[in-house]
Protein backbone atom coordinates (compact mmCIF):
# COMPACT_ATOMS: atom_id res chain seq x y z
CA UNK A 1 7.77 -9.07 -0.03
CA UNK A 2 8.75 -11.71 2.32
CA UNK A 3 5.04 -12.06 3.92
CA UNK A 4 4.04 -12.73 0.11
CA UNK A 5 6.46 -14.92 -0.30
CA UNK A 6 5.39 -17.15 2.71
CA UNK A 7 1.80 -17.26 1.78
CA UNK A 8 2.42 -17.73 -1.60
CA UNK A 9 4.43 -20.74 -0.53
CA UNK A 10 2.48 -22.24 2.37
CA UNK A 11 -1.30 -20.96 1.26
CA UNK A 12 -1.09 -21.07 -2.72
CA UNK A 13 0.90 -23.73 -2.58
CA UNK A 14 0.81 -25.51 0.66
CA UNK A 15 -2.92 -25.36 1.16
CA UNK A 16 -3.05 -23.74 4.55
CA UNK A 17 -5.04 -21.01 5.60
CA UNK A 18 -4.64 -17.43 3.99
CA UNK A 19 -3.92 -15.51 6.74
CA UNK A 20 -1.07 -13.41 7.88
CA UNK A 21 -0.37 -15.88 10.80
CA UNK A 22 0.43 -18.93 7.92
CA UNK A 23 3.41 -16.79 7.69
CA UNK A 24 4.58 -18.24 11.05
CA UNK A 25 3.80 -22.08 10.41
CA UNK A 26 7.64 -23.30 10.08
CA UNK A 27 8.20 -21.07 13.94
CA UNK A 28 4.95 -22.15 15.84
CA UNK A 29 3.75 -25.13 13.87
CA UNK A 30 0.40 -25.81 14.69
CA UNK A 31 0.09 -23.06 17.60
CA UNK A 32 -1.08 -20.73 14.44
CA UNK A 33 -4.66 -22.79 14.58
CA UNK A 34 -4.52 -21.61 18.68
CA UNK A 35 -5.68 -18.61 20.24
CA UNK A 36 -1.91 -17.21 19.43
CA UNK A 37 -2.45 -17.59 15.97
CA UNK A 38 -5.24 -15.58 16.24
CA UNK A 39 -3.84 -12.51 17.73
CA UNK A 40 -1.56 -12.51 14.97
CA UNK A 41 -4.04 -12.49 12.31
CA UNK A 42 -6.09 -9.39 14.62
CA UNK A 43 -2.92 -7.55 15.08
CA UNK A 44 -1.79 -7.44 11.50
CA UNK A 45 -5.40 -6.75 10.35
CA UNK A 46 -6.04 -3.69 12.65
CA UNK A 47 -2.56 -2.52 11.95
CA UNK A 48 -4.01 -2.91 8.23
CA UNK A 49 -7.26 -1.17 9.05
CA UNK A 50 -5.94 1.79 10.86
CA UNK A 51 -2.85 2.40 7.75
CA UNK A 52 -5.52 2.05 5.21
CA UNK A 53 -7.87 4.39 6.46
CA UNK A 54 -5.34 7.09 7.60
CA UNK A 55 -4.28 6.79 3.54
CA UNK A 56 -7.88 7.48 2.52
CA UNK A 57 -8.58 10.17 4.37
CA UNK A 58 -5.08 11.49 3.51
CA UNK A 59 -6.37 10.58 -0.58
CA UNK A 60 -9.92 11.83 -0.34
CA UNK A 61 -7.64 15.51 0.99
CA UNK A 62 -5.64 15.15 -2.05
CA UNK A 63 -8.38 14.34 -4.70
CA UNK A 64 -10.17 17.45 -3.31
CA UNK A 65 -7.40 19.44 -3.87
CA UNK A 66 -7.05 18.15 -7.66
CA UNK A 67 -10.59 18.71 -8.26
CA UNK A 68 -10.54 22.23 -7.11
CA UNK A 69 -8.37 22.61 -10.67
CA UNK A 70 -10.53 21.37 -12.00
CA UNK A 71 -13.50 22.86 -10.74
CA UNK A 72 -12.08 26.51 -9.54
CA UNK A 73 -15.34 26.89 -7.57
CA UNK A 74 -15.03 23.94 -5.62
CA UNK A 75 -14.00 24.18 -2.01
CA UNK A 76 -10.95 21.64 -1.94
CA UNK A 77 -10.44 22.33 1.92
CA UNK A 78 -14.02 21.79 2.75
CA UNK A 79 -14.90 19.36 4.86
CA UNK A 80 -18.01 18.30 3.39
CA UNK A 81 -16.15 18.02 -0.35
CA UNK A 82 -13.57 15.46 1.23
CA UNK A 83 -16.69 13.57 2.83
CA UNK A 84 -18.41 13.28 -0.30
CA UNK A 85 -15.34 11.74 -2.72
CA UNK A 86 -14.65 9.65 0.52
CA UNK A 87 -18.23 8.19 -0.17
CA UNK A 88 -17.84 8.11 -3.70
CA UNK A 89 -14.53 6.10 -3.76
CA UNK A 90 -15.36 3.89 -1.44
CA UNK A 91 -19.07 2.64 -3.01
CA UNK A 92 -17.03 2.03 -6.36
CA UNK A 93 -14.04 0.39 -4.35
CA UNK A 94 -16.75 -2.17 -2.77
CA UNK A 95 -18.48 -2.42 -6.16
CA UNK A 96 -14.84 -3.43 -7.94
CA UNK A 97 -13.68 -5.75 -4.82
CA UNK A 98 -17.40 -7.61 -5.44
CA UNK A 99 -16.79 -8.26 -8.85
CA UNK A 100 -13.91 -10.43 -8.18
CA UNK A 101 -10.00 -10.26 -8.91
CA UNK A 102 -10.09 -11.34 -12.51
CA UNK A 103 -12.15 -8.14 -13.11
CA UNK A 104 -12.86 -5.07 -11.43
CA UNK A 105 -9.79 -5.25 -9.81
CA UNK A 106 -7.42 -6.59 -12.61
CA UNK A 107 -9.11 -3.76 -15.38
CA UNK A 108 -8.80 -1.18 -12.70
CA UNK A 109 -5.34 -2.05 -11.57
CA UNK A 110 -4.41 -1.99 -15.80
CA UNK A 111 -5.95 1.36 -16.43
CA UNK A 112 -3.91 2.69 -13.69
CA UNK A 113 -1.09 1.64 -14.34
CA UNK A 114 -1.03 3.14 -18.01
CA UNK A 115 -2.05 6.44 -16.77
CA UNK A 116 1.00 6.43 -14.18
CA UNK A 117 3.38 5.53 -17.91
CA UNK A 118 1.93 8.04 -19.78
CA UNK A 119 2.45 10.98 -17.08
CA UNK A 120 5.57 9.67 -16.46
CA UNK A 121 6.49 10.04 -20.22
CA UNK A 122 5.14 13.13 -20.39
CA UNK A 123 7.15 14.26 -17.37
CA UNK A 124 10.45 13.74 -18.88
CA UNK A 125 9.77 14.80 -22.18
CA UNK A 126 8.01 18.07 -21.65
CA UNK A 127 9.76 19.10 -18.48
CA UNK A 128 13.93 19.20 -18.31
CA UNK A 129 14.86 16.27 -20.01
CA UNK A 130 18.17 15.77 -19.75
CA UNK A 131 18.57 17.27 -15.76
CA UNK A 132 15.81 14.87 -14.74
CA UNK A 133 18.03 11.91 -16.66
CA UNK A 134 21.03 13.00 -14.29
CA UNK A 135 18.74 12.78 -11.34
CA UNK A 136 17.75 10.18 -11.83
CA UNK A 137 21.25 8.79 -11.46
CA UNK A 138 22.15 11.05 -9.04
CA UNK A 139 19.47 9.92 -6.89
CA UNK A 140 20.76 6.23 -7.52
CA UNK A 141 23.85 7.80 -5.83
CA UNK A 142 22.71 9.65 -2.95
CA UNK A 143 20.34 6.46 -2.04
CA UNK A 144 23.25 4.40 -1.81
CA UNK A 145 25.07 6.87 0.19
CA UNK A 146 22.69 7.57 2.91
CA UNK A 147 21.17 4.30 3.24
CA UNK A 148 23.06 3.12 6.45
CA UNK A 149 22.65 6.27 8.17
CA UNK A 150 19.00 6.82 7.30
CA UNK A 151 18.55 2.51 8.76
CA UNK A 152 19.50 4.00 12.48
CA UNK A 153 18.50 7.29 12.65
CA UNK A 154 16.60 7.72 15.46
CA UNK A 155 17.28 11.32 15.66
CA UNK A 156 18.04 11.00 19.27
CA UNK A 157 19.24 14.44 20.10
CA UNK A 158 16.31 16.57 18.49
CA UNK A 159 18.32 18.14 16.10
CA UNK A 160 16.79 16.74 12.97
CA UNK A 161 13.61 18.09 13.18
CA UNK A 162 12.07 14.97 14.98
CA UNK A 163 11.69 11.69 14.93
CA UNK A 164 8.30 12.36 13.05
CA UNK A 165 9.28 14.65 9.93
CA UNK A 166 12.82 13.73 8.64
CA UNK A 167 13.50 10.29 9.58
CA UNK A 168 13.42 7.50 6.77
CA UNK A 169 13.11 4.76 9.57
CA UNK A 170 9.85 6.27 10.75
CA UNK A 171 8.42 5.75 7.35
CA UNK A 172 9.90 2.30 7.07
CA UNK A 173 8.29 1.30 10.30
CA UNK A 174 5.30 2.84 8.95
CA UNK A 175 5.14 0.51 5.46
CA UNK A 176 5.81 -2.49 7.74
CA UNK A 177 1.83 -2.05 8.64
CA UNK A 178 1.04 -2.65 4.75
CA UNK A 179 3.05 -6.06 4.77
CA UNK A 180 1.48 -8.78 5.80
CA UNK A 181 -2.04 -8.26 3.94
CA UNK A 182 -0.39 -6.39 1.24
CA UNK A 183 1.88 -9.69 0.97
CA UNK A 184 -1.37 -11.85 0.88
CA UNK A 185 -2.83 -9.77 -1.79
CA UNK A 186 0.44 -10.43 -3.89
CA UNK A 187 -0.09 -13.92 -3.37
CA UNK A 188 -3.35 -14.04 -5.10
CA UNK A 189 -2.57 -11.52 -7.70
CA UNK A 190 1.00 -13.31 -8.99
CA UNK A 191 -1.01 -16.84 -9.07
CA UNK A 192 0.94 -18.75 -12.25
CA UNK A 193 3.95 -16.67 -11.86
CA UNK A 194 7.29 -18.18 -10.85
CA UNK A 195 8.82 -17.18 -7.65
CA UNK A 196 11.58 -15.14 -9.66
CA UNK A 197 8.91 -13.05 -11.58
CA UNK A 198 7.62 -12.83 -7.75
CA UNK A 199 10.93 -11.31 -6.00
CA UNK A 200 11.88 -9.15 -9.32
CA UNK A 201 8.65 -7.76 -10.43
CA UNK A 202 8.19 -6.15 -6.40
CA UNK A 203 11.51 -5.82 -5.85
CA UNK A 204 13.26 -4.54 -9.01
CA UNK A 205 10.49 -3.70 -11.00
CA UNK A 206 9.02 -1.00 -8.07
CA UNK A 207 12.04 0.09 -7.47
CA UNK A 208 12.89 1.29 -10.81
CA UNK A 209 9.59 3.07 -11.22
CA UNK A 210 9.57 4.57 -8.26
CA UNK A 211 13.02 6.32 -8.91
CA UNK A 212 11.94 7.57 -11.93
CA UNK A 213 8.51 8.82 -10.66
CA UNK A 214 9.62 10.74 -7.89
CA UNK A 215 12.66 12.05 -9.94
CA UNK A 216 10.19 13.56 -12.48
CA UNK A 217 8.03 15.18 -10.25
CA UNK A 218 10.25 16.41 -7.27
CA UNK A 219 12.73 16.93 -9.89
CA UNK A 220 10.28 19.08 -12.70
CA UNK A 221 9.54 20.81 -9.73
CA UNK A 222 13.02 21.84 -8.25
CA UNK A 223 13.92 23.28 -11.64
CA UNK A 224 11.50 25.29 -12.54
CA UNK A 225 11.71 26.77 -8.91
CA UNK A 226 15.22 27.33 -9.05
CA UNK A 227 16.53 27.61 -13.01
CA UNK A 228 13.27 28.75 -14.16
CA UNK A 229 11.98 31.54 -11.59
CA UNK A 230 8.33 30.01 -11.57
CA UNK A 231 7.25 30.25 -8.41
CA UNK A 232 6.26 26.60 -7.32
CA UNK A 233 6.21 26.62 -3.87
CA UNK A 234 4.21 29.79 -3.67
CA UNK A 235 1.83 28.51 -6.26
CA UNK A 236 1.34 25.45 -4.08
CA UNK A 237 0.65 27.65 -0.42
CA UNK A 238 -1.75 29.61 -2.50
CA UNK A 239 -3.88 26.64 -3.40
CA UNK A 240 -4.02 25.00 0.13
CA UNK A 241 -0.85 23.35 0.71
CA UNK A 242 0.82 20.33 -0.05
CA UNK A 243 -2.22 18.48 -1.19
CA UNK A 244 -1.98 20.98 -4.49
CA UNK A 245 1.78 20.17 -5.63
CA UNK A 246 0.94 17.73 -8.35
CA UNK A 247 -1.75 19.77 -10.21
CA UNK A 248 0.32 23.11 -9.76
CA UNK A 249 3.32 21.49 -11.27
CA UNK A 250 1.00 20.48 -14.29
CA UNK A 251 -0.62 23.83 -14.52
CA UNK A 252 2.87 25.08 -15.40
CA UNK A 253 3.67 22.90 -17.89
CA UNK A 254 2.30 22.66 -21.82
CA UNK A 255 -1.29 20.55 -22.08
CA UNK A 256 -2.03 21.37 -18.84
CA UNK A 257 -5.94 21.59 -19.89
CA UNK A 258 -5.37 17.37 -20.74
CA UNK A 259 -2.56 16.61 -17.82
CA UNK A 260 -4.20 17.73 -14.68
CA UNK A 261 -8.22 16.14 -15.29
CA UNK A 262 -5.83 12.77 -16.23
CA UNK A 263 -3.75 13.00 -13.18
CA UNK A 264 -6.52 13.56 -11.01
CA UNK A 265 -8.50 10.66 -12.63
CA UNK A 266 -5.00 8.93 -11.83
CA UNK A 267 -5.50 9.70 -8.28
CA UNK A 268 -9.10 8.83 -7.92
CA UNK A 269 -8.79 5.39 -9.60
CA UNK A 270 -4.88 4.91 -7.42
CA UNK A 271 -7.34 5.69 -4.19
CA UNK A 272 -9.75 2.45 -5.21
CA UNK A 273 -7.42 0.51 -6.19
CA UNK A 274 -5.22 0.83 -3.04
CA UNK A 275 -8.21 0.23 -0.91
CA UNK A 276 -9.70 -2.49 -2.86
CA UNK A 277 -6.90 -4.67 -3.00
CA UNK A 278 -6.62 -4.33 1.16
CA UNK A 279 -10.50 -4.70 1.06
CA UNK A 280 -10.16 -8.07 -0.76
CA UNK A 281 -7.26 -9.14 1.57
CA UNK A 282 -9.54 -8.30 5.08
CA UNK A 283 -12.23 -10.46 3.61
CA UNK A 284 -10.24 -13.31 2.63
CA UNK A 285 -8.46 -13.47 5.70
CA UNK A 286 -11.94 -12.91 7.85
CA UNK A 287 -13.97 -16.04 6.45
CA UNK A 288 -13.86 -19.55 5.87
CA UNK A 289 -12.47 -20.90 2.86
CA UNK A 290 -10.09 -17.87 2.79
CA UNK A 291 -7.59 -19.10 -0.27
CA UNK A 292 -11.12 -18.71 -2.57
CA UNK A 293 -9.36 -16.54 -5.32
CA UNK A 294 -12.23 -13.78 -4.52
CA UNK A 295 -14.07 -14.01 -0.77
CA UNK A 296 -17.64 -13.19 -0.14
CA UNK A 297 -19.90 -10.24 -1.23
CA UNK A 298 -21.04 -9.64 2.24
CA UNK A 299 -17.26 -9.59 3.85
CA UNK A 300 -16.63 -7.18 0.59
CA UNK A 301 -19.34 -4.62 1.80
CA UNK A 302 -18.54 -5.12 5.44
CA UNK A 303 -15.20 -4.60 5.56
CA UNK A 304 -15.83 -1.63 3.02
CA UNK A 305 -18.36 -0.47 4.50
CA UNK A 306 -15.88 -0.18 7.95
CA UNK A 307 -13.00 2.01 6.22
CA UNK A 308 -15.14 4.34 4.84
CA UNK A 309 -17.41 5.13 7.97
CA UNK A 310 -14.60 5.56 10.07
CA UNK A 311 -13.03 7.87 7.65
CA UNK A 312 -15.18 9.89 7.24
CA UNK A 313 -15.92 9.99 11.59
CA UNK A 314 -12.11 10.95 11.60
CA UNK A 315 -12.42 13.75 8.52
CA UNK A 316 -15.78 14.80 9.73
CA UNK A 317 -15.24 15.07 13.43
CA UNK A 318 -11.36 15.44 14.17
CA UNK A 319 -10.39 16.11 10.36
CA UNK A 320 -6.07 16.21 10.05
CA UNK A 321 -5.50 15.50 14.24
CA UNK A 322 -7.24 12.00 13.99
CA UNK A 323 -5.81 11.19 10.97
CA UNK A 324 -2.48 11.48 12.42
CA UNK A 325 -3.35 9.58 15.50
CA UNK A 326 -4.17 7.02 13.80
CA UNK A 327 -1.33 7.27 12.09
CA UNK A 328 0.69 6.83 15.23
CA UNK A 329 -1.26 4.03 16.41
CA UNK A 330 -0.41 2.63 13.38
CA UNK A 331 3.42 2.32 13.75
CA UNK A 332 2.66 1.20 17.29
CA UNK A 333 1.19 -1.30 15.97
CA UNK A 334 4.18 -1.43 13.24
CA UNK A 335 6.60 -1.97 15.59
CA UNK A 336 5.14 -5.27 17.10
CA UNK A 337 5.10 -6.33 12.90
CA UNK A 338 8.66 -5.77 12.70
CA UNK A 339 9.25 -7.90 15.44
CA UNK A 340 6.95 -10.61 14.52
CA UNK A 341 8.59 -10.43 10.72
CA UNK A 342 12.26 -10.68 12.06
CA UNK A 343 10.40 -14.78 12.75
CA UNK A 344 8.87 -14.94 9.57
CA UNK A 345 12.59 -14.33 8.29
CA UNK A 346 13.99 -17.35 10.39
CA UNK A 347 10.97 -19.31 8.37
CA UNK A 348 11.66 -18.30 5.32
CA UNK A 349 15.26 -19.71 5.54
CA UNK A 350 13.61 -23.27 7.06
CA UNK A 351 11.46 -22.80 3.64
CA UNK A 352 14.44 -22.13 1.76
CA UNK A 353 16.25 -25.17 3.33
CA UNK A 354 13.40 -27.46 2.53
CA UNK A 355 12.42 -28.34 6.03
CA UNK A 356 9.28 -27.61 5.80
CA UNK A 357 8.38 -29.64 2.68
CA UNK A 358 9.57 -32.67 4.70
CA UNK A 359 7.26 -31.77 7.99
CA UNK A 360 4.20 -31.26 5.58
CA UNK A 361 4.74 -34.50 3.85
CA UNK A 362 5.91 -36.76 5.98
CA UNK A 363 5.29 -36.43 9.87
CA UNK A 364 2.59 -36.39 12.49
CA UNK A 365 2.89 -32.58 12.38
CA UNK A 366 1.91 -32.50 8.88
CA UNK A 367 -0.69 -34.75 9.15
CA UNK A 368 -2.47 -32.52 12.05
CA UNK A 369 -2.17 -29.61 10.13
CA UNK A 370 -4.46 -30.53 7.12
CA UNK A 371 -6.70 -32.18 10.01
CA UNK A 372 -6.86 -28.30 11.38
CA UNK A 373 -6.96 -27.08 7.87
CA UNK A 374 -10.32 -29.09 7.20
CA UNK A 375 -11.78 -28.12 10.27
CA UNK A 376 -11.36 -24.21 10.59
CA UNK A 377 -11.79 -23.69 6.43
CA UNK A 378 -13.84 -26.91 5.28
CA UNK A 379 -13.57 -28.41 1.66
CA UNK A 380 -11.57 -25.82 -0.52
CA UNK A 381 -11.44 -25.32 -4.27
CA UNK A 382 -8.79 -23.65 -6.08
């Protein structure tokens, strides 16, 4: 949130560049038009790169596995079915991006997000109603509870099962790839909204969603396991592994003829819209004129074009093992963000302060960085 915050300020607003290393203009000033700004911008965008593409080949694994429901014959674990829907998402994904935020990517983004409220209704009403109600507050609880401990975890001794598998942190560290192009893109997409709407739609509105979707999965799932004797977790090593726990949760509950094709269309559509909206945010950060609301075709399709031929390199040739290199390369690459966004905080507060609208306005500084602004973007209209 706070690397959309700073762009939204400084790029929407501002009318500097939309790039992650705008982020930094109240620490380094003008340095962010120098060769340090730059390997900001690269560092954030490979971290980008290499998280997006470990989450598609991750999604094209799990969209397999849901069509394998729906087509028993189909070979979820093939190699050559994962390649295909890779190819498949990511030609509609680069047709979407192309036709612009306003429309493949705002209908797409809609339809989405009515499928996740209907299953979500569905959920709670057809599965324990009342037990998923008390976890959801009892979730609330435990959150609050662990939260400290689960901040500094390192899992120093080994005891925990590793660093790797039960940590929070490592997870944390592992979203802070996502934030500073997954910031810009909630710059563009919360254009004409106040800065409150901003901080409470990602903050509290996520949040709230979130606990309730996990809750009524996890949840659904725990109780029929436990209270109800249905065999979950051996329904879910039969089909594959983990990739299957959605659909054989749904195949145990009423409808499940309607509810697993819609959550696997849910799935699909969540895989292009996740990589479209970090497709449109590594083309507007890779060309001139970057704060256009929607960047160029031929960025779209290259940048497209990238994720899904080295996903399908990584599925094809070192399948699950690349993937989660990549993955740790990744949080390497995390852990520099979470140092670089610890200086994005002190900016925030200069923002906050109003420094910054005095430096812009009224000094030499200012002055020389719409001078730099004109030069690296040219002419720019909103």
């Amino acid at each position: 949130m706070i690397w959309g915050l700073m762009i939204v300020y400084l790029s929407i607003e501002k009318g500097l560049p939309y790039r992650p290393s705008t982020a930094l203009y109240p620490v380094l000033g003008n340095k962010i038009f120098s060769t340090k700004g730059t390997a900001i911008d690269v560092m954030c965008l490979v971290a980008q790169l290499f998280a997006t593409i470990t989450c598609m080949g991750i999604a094209a694994i799990q969209v397999a596995a849901s069509s394998s429901f729906i087509f028993p014959g189909l070979n979820a674990s093939s190699l050559s079915t994962q390649i295909v829907i890779t190819i498949i998402c990511s030609v509609f994904f680069i047709f979407t991006s192309a036709s612009g935020m306003k429309k493949g990517i705002s209908y797409l983004s809609d339809i989405n997000t009515y499928i996740y409220i209907v299953l979500l209704l569905f959920l709670f009403l057809a599965g324990p109603t009342v037990r998923l109600l008390e976890g959801v507050l009892g979730s609330l609880g435990m959150c609050l509870d662990i939260l400290p401990i689960s901040w500094l975890n390192l899992d120093m001794l080994g005891t925990n099962g590793g660093f790797g598998n039960n940590n929070t942190a490592y997870y944390w560290v592992w979203s802070l790839a996502f934030g500073p192009l997954t910031g810009s893109f909630y710059a563009k997409s919360c254009i004409g909204r106040s800065y409150r709407q901003f901080i409470l739609g990602i903050m509290g509105g996520s949040f709230i969603f979130l606990l309730f979707w996990f809750v009524a999965w996890g949840g659904s799932a725990i109780y029929m396991q436990d209270q109800l004797g249905i065999d979950i977790w051996g329904g879910i090593a039969a089909a594959g592994g983990l990739e299957a726990s959605n659909w054989v949760l749904l195949s145990n509950l009423p409808l499940a003829k309607i509810t697993v094709p819609l959550a696997s269309f849910c799935a699909l559509v969540g895989f292009v819209t996740m990589t479209q909206s970090i497709n449109n945010s590594l083309a507007s950060c890779t060309t001139k004129m970057s704060r256009r609301l929607d960047p160029p075709m031929s960025m779209i399709i290259l940048w497209g074009s990238i994720m899904c031929i080295v996903t399908v390199i990584l599925l094809g040739a070192v399948a699950r093992a690349g993937l989660s290199a990549l993955q740790s390369a990744t949080v390497a690459f995390a852990i520099i963000i979470m140092v670089i966004t610890l200086f994005v905080v002190v900016g925030y507060f200069k923002i906050a302060y109003g420094q910054m609208d005095k430096v812009l306005a009224e000094t030499e500084q200012g002055k020389r960085t719409y001078e730099l602004v004109a030069q690296q973007e040219g002419s720019c209209e909103d």
